[in-house]
C-alpha atoms as a PDB file:
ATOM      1  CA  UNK A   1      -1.692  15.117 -18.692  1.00  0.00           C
ATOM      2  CA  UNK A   2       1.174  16.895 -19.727  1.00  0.00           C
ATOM      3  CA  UNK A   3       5.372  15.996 -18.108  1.00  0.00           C
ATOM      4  CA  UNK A   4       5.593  19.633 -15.674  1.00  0.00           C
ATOM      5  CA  UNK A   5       8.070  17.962 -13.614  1.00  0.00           C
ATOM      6  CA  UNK A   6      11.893  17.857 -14.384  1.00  0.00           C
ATOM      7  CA  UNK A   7      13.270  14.756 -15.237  1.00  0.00           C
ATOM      8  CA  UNK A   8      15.515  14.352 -13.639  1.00  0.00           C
ATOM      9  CA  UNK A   9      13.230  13.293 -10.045  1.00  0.00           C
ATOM     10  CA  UNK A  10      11.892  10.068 -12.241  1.00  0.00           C
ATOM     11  CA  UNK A  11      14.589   7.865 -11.428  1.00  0.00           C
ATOM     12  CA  UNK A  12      14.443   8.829  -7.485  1.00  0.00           C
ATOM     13  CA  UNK A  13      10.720   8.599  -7.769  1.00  0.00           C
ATOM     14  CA  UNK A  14      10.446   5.479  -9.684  1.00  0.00           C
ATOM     15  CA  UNK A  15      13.051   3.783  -6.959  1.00  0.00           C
ATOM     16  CA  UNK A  16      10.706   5.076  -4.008  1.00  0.00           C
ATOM     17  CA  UNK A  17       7.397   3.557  -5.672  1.00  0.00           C
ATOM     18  CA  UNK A  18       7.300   0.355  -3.465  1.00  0.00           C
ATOM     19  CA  UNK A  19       7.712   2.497  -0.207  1.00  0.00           C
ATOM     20  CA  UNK A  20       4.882   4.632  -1.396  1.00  0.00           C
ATOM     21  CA  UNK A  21       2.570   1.673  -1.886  1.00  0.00           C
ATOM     22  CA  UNK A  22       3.491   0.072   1.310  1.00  0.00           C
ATOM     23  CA  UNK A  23       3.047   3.477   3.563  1.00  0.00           C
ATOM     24  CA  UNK A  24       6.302   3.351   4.558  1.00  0.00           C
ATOM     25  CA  UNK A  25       7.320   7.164   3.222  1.00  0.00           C
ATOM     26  CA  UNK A  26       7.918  10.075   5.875  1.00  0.00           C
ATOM     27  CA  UNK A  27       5.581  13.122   5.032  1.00  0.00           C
ATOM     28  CA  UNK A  28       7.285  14.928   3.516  1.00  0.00           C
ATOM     29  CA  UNK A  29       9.077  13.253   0.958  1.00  0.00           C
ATOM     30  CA  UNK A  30       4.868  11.219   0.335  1.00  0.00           C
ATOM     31  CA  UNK A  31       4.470  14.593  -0.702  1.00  0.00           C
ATOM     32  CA  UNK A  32       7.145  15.265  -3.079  1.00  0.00           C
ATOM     33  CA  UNK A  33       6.431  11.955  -4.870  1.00  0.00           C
ATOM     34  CA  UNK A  34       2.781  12.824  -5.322  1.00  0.00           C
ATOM     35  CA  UNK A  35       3.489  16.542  -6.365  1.00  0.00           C
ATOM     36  CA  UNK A  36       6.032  14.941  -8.905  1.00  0.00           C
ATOM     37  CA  UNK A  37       3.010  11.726  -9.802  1.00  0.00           C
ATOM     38  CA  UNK A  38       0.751  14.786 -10.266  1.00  0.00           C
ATOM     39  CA  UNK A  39       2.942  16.513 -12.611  1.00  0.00           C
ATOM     40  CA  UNK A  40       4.693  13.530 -14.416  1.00  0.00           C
ATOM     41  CA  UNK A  41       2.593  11.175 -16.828  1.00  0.00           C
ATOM     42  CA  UNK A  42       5.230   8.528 -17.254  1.00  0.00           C
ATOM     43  CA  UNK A  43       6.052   8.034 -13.651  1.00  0.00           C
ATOM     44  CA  UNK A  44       2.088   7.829 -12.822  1.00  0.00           C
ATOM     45  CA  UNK A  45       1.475   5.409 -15.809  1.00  0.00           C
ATOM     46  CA  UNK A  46       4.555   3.082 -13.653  1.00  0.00           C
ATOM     47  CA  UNK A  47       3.091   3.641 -10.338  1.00  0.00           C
ATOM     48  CA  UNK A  48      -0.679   2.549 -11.912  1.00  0.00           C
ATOM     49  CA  UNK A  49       1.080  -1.059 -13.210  1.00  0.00           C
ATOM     50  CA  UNK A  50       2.803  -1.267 -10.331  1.00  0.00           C
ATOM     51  CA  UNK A  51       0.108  -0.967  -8.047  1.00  0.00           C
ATOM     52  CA  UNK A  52      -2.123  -3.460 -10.249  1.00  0.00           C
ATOM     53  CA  UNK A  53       0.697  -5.701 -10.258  1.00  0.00           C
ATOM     54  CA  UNK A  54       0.472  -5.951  -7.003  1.00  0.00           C
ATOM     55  CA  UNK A  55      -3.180  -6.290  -6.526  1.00  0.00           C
ATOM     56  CA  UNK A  56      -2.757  -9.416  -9.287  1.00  0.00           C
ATOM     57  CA  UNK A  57      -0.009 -11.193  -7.457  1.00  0.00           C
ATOM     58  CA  UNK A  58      -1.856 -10.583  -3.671  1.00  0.00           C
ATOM     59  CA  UNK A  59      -2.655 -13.973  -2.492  1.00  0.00           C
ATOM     60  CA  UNK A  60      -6.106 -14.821  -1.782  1.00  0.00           C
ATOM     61  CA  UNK A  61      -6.734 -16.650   1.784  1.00  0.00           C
ATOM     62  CA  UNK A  62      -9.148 -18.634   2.161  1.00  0.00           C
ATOM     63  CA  UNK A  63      -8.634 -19.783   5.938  1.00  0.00           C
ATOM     64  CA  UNK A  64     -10.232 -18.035   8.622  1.00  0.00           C
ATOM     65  CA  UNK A  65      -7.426 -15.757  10.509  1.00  0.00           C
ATOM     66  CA  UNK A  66      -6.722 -16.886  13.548  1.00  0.00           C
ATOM     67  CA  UNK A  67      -8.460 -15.079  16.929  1.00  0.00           C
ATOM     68  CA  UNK A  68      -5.997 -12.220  18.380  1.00  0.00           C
ATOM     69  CA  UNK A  69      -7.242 -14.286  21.620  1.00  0.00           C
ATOM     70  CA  UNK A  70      -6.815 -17.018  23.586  1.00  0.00           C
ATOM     71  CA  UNK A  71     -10.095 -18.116  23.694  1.00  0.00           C
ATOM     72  CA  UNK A  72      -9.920 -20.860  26.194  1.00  0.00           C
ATOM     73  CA  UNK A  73      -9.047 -18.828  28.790  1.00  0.00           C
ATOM     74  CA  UNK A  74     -12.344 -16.851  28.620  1.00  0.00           C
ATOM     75  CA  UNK A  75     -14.997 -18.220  30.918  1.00  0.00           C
ATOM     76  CA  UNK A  76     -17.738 -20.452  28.914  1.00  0.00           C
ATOM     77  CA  UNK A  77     -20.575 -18.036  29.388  1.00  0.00           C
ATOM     78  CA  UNK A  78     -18.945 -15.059  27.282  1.00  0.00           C
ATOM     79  CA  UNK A  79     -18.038 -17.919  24.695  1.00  0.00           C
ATOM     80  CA  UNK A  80     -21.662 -18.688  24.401  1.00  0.00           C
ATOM     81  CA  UNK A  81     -22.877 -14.922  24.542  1.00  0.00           C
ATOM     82  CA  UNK A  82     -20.609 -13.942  21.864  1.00  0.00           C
ATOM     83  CA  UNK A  83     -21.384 -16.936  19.496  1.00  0.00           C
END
C-alpha cells in the first residue's frame, strides 16, 4: 500500500480513531477517515493496533446479563412456556 493521502490529515485522523471504533462519527467525516485509512499505510497500521488493543483489553463476562424484564410480574404460565 502506498501513502496517497497528504500528511498533513494524519494527526486529525489519528485523534478521531477512538470515535471511529466506537461508531460515534457523523457520515460524512466516517467517510473522510476511511478515504484517508484507504490511502494512508501508517494511519491504517495505528488504527489495526488500536483496534486489537482494544479487543485484548475487552473484559470477558462471565455472568449471565440480567433480563431487560421484570420477570415476576409475568403470570406463571408464560414463565413455564418460555422455560
Amino acid at each position: 500500500m502506498q501513502d496517497k493521502t497528504p500528511a498533513t490529515e494524519c494527526p486529525e485522523t489519528r485523534a478521531a480513531m477512538r470515535d471511529y471504533l466506537r461508531n460515534r462519527m457523523l457520515p460524512g467525516r466516517r467517510r473522510r477517515m476511511e478515504d484517508h485509512l484507504v490511502g494512508c499505510a501508517g494511519c491504517i497500521r495505528e488504527y489495526v493496533d488500536l483496534r486489537q488493543s482494544r479487543w485484548t483489553a475487552a473484559p470477558v463476562t462471565t455472568r449471565r446479563a440480567r433480563p431487560a424484564v421484570d420477570l415476576s410480574v409475568l403470570p406463571r404460565a408464560v414463565l413455564v412456556a418460555v422455560a
